[in-house]
C-alpha atoms as a PDB file:
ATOM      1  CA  UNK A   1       0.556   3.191  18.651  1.00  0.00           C
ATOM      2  CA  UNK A   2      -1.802   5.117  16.208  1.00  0.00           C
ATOM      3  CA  UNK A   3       1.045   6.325  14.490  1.00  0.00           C
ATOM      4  CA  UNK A   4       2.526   2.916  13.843  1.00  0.00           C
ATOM      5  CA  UNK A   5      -0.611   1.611  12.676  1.00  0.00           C
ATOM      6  CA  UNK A   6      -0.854   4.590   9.959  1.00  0.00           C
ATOM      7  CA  UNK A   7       2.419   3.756   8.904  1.00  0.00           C
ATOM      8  CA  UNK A   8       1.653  -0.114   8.678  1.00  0.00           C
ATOM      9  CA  UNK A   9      -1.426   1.055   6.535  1.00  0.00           C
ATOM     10  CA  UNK A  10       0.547   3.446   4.625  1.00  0.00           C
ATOM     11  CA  UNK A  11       2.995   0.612   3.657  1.00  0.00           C
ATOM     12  CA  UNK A  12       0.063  -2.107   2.919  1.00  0.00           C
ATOM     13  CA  UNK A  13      -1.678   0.789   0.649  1.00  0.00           C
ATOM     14  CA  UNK A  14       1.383   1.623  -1.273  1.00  0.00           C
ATOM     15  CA  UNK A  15       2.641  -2.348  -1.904  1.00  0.00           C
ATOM     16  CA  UNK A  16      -1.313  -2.667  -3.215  1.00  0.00           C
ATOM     17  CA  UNK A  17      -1.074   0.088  -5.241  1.00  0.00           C
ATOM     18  CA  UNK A  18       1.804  -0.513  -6.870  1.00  0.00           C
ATOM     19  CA  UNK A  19       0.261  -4.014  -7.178  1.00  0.00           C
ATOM     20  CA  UNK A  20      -2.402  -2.702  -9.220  1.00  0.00           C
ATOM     21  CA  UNK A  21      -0.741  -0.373 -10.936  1.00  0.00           C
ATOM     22  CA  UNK A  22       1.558  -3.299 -12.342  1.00  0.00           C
ATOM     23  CA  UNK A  23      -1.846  -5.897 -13.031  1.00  0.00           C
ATOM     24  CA  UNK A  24      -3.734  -2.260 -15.254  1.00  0.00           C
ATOM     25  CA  UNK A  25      -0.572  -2.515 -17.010  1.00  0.00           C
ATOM     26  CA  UNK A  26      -1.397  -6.309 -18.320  1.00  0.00           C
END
């Protein structure tokens, strides 16, 4: 179950990041 979890977060923290990465770019 942890290890699920860390992946769901993993997921969440990379779509975000990319998120932001693309909004600095503006």
């Amino acid at each position: 179950v942890v290890y699920s979890f860390i992946q769901y977060i993993c997921s969440v923290f990379s779509c975000v990041n990319q998120c932001l990465k693309s909004h600095s770019k503006t």
